[in-house]
Protein backbone atom coordinates (compact mmCIF):
# COMPACT_ATOMS: atom_id res chain seq x y z
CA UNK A 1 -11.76 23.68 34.44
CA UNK A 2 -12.50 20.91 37.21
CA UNK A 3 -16.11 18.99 36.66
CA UNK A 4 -17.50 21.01 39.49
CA UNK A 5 -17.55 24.15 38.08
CA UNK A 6 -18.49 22.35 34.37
CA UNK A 7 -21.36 20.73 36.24
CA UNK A 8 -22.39 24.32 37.65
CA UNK A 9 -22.29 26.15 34.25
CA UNK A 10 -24.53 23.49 33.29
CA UNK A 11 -26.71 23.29 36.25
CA UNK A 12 -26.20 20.09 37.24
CA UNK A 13 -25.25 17.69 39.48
CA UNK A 14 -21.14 16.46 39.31
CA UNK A 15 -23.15 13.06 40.02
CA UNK A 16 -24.89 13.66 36.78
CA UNK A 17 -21.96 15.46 35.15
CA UNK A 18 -19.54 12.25 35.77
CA UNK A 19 -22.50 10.12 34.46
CA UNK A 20 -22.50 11.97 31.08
CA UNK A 21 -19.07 11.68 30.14
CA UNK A 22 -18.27 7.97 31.73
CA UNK A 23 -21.09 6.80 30.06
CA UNK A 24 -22.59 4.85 32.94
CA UNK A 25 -25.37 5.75 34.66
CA UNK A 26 -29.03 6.13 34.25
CA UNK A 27 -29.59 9.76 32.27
CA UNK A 28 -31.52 10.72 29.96
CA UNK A 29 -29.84 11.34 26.20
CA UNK A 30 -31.12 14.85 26.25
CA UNK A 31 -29.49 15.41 29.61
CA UNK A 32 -26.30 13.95 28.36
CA UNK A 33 -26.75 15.69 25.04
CA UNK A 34 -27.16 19.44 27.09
CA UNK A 35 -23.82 18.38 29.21
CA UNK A 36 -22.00 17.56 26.15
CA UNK A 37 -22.92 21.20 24.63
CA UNK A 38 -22.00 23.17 27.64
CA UNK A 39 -18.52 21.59 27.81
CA UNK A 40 -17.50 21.82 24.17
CA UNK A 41 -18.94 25.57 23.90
CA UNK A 42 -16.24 26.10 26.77
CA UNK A 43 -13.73 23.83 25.37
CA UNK A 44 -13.11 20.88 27.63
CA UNK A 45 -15.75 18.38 25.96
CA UNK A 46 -12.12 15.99 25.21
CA UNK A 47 -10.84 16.91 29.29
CA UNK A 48 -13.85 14.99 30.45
CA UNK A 49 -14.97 12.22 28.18
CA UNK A 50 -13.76 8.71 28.68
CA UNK A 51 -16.16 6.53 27.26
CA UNK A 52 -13.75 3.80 25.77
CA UNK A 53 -14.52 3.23 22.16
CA UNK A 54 -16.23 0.04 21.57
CA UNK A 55 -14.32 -2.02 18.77
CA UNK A 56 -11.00 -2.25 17.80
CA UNK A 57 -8.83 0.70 15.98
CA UNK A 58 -6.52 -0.24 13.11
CA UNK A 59 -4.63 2.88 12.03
CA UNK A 60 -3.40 2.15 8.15
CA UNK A 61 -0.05 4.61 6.25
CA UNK A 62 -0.41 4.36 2.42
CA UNK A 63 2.39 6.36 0.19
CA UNK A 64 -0.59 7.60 -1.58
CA UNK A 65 -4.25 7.74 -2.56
CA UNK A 66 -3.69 8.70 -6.10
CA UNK A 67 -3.04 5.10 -7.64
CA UNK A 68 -5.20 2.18 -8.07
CA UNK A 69 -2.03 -0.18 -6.23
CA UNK A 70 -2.60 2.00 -2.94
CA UNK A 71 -6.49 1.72 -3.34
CA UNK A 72 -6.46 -2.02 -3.78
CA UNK A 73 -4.41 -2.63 -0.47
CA UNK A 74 -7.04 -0.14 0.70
CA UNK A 75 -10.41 -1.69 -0.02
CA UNK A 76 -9.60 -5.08 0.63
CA UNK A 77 -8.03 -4.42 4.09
CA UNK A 78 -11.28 -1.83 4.84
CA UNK A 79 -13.38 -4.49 3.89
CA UNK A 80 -11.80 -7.45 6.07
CA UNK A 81 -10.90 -5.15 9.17
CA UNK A 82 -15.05 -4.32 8.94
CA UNK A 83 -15.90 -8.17 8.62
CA UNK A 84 -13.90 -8.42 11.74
CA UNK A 85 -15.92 -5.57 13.72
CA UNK A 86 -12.79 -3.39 13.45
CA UNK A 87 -13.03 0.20 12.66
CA UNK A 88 -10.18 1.37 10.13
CA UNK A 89 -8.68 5.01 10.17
CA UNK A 90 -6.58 6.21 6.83
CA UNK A 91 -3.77 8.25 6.09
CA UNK A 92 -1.52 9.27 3.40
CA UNK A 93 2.13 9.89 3.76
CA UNK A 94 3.08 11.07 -0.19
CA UNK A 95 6.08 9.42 0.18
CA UNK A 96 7.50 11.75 2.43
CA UNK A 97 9.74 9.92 5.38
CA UNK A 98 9.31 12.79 7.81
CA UNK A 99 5.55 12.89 7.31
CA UNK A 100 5.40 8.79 7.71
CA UNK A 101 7.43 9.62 10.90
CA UNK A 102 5.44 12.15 12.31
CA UNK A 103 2.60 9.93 11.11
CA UNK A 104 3.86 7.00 13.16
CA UNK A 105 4.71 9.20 16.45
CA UNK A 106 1.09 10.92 16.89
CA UNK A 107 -0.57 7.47 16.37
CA UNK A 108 1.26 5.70 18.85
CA UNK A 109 1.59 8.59 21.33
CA UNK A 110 -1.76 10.52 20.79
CA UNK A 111 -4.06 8.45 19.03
CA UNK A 112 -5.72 5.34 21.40
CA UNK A 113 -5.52 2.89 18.49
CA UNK A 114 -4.93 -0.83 19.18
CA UNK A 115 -2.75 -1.25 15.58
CA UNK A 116 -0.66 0.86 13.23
CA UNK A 117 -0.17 -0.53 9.63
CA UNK A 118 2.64 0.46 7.55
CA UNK A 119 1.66 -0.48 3.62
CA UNK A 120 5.06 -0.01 1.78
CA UNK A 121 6.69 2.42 4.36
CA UNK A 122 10.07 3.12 5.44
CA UNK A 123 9.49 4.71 8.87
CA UNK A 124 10.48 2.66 12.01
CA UNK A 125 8.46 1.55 14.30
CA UNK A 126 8.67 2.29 18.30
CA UNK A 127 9.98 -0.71 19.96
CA UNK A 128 8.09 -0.46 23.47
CA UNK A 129 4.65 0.32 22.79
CA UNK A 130 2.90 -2.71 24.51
CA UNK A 131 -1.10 -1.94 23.69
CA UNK A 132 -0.33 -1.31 19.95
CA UNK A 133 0.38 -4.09 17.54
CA UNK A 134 2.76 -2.71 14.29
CA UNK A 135 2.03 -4.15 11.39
CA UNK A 136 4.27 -3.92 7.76
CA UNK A 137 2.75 -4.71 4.66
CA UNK A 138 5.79 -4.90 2.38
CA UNK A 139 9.14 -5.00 3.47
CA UNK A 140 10.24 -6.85 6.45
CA UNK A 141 11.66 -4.40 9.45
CA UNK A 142 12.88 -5.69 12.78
CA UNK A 143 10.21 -3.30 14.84
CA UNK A 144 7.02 -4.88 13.45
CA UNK A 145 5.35 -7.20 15.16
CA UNK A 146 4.05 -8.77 12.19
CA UNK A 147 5.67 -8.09 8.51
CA UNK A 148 3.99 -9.32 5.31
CA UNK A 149 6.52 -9.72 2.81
CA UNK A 150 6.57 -11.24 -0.40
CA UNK A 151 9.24 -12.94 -2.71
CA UNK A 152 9.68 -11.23 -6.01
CA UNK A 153 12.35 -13.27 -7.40
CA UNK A 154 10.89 -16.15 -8.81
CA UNK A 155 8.24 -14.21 -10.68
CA UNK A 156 10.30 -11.82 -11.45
CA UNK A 157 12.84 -14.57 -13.10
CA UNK A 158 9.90 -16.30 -14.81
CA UNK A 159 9.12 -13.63 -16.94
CA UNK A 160 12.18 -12.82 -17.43
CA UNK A 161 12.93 -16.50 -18.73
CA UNK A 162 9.03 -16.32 -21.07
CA UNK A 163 11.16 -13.66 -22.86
CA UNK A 164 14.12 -15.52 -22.84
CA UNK A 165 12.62 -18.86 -24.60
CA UNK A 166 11.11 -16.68 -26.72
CA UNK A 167 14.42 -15.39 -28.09
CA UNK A 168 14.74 -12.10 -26.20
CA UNK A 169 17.54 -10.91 -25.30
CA UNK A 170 17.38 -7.66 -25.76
CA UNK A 171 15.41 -6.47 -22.94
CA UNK A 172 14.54 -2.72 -21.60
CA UNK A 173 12.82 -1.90 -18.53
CA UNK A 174 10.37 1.59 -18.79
CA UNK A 175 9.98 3.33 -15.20
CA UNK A 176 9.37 6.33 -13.12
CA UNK A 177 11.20 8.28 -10.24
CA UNK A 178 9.81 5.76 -7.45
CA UNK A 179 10.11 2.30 -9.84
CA UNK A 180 13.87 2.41 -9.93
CA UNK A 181 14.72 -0.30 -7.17
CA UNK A 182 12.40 -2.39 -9.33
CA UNK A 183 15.31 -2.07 -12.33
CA UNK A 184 17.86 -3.68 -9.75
CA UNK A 185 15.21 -6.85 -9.41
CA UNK A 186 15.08 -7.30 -13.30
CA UNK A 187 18.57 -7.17 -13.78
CA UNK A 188 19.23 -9.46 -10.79
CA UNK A 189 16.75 -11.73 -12.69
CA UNK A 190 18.06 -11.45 -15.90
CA UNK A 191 21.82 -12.06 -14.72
CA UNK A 192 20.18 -16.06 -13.53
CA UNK A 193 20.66 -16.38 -16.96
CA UNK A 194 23.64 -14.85 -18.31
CA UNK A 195 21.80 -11.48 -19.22
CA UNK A 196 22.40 -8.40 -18.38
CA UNK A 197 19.83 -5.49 -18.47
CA UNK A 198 22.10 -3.23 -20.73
CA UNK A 199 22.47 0.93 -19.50
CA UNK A 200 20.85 2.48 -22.28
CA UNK A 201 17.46 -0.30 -21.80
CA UNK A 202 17.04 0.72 -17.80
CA UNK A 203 14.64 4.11 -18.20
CA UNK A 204 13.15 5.66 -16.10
CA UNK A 205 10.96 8.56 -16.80
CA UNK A 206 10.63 12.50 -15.13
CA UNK A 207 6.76 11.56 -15.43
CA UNK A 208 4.46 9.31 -13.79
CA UNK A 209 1.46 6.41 -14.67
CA UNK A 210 0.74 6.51 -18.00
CA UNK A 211 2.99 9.32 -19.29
CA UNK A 212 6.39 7.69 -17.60
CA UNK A 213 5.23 4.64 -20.13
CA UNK A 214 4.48 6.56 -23.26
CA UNK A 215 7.70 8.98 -22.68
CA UNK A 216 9.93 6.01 -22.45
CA UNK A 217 8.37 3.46 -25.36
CA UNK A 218 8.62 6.45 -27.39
CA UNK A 219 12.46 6.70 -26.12
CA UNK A 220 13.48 3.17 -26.60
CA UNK A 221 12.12 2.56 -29.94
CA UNK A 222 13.71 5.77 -31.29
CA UNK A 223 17.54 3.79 -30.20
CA UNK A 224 19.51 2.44 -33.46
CA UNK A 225 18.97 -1.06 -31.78
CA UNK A 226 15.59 -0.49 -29.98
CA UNK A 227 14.59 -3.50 -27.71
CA UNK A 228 12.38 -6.60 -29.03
CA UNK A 229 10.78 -6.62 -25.30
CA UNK A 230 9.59 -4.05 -23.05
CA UNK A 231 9.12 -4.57 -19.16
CA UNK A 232 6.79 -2.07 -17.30
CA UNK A 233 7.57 -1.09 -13.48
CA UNK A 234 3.53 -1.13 -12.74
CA UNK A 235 0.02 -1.31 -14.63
CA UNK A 236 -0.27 2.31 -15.40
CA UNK A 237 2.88 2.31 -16.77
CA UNK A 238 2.75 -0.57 -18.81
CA UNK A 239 -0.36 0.72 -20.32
CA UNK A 240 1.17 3.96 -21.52
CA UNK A 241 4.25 1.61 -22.99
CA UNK A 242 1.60 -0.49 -24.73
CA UNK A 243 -0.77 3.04 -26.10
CA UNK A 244 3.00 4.26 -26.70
CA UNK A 245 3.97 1.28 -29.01
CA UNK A 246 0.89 1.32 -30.70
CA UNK A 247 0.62 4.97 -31.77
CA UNK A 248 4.05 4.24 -32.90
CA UNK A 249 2.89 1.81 -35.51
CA UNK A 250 3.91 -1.11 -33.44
CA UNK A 251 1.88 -4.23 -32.88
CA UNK A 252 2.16 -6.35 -29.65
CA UNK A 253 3.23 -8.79 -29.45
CA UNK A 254 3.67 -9.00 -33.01
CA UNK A 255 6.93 -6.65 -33.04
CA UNK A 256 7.41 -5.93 -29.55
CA UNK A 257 6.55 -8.11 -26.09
CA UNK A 258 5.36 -6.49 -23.28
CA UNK A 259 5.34 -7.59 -19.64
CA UNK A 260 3.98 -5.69 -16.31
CA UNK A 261 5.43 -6.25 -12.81
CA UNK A 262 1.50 -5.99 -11.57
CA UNK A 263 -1.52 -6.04 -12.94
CA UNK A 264 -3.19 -2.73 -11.45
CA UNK A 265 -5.69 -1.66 -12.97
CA UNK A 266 -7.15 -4.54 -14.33
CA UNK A 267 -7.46 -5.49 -16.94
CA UNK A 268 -3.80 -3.86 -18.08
CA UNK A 269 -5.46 -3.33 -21.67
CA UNK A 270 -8.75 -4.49 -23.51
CA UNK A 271 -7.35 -6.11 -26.66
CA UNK A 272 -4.35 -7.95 -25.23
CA UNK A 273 -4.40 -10.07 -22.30
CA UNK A 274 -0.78 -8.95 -21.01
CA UNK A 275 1.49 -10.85 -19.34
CA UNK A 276 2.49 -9.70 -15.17
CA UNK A 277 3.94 -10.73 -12.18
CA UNK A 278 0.90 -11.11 -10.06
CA UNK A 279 1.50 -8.84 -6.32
CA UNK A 280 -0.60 -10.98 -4.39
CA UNK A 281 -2.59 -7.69 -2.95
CA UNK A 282 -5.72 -9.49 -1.61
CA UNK A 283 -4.00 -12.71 -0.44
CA UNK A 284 -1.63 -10.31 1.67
CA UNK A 285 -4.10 -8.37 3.16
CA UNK A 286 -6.00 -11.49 3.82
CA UNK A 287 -2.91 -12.98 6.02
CA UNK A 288 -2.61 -8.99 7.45
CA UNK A 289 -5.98 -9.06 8.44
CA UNK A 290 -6.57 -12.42 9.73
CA UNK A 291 -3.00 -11.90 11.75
CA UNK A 292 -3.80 -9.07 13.58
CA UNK A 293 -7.37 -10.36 14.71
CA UNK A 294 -5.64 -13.32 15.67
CA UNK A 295 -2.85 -11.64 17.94
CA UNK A 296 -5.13 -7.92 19.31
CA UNK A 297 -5.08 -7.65 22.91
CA UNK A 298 -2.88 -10.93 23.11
CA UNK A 299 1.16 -10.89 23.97
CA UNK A 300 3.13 -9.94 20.97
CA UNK A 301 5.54 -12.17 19.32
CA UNK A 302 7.51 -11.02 16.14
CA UNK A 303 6.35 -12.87 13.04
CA UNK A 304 7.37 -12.69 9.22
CA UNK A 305 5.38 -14.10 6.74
CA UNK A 306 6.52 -14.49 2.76
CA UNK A 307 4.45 -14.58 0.26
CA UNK A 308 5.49 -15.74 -3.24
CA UNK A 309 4.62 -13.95 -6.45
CA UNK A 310 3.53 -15.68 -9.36
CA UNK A 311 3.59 -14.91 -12.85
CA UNK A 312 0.87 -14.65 -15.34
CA UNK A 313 1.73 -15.76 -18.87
CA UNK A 314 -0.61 -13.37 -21.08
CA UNK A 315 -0.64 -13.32 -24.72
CA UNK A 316 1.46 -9.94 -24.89
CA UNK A 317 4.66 -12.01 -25.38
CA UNK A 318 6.11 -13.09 -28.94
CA UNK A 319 8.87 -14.43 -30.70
CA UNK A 320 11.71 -11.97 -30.92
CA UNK A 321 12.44 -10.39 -34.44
């Protein structure tokens, strides 16, 4: 349909027709309102409008929207993309490469955003798209723009060493399906010091969140040498190792230690401040945040930025028995 015959179905002017859908112009809402109508009830409202949208577009791929990590990096980039007059759109990828991929291709082909954000992804970015800045928050990729990584060793080899100079050496780490890289970090940290994460300790569960933790507590303590210290992959499942231990009969840190490798949700427990390696959420989406207001609409130049995780020493940690 050309605007001519639009204009005529809605007896009007194409001066007044053009008006309506650029925006500019001197017309009355209703009259733009009554244009509008006529061209979406014959289906070429989107052919004609081309009003540009008046603040930024940030275009954000979590894994998913069904744990409290995602929904952190959520809320705190929402709220400092809004601080910044920039309107955040959502969208979940349930760890599925091809849908990240497909998510990544109708962004930067179809949908007239100025940045994509990748939170934990493994899709590649396009490398010639010249009005969209790419973002990754996570690990570093040679297509972003700007990645926001962080270092996981040194807190990872601090609590590792708490456990140590506590007299722990034998150590298990309690996972799920999507945790098990997280193993490889532990027993690279626990190798520093002439450990190693022993086969039957390294368990990961068929479940998820709290159930991975309770499944594998229950598991470990039923070994003939169970471990004196048990290292969660993330909050949720730390706290179903630490409900686990307990209806068990066990007392923490009294008979076994307990460490997290975050601290979502918080607090990990009521009773027992336990111990984590911090992920630095807000003070990455802070740097994410304040990057990409700094370089929108400005030539891009690559950029990495680190960011070291700490680790908090809780009272979840004991001697060993």
């Amino acid at each position: 349909m050309t605007l001519s015959e639009l204009a005529k179905l809605a007896n009007v002017s194409v001066s007044v027709a053009s008006k309506a859908f650029s925006g500019k112009g001197e017309i009355s809402r209703a009259m733009r309102d009554h244009v509008f109508e006529v061209a979406k009830a014959h289906g070429c409202f989107h052919q004609f409008y081309n009003v540009p949208y008046d603040r930024p577009v940030v275009a954000v791929i979590i894994p998913e929207a069904i744990s409290e990590y995602y929904i952190d990096y959520v809320e705190c980039l929402k709220r400092g993309f809004e601080e910044n007059n920039i309107t955040m759109l959502l969208s979940i990828s349930n760890f599925d490469r091809d849908m990240e991929r497909e998510l990544v291709r109708y962004y930067t082909e179809h949908g007239k955003i100025n940045a994509l954000l990748s939170v934990d992804g493994h899709a590649e970015f396009p490398r010639k798209v010249d009005d969209i800045l790419f973002v990754k928050l996570g690990s570093e990729t040679p297509t972003a723009d700007i990645s926001v990584t962080t270092t996981d060793l040194k807190g990872m080899t601090e609590s590792v060493k708490s456990l140590i100079d506590a007299g722990h050496t034998r150590i298990a780490f309690a996972g799920e399906p999507l945790t098990v890289s997280k193993a490889d970090m532990i027993r690279e940290a626990m190798a520093l010091y002439g450990l190693e994460l022993r086969e039957e300790y390294t368990v990961c569960s068929d479940y998820r969140f709290e159930r991975a933790g309770e499944d594998r507590a229950e598991y470990l303590m039923s070994l003939p040498e169970p471990p004196t210290a048990i290292i969660g992959s993330y909050g949720r499942v730390t706290r179903g190792v630490v409900s686990g231990l307990r209806r068990l009969g066990y007392s923490i840190p009294e008979d076994v230690s307990v460490i997290s490798l975050d601290n979502v949700p918080s607090p990990l427990d009521p009773e027992i401040d336990v111990s984590y390696v911090d992920p630095e959420i807000e003070k990455r989406c802070n740097i994410t945040v304040q990057r990409v207001c700094e370089k929108l609409g400005r030539k891009k130049t690559d950029e990495i930025i680190c960011v070291e995780r700490s680790f908090h020493y809780g009272n979840s940690i004991g001697k060993a028995k």
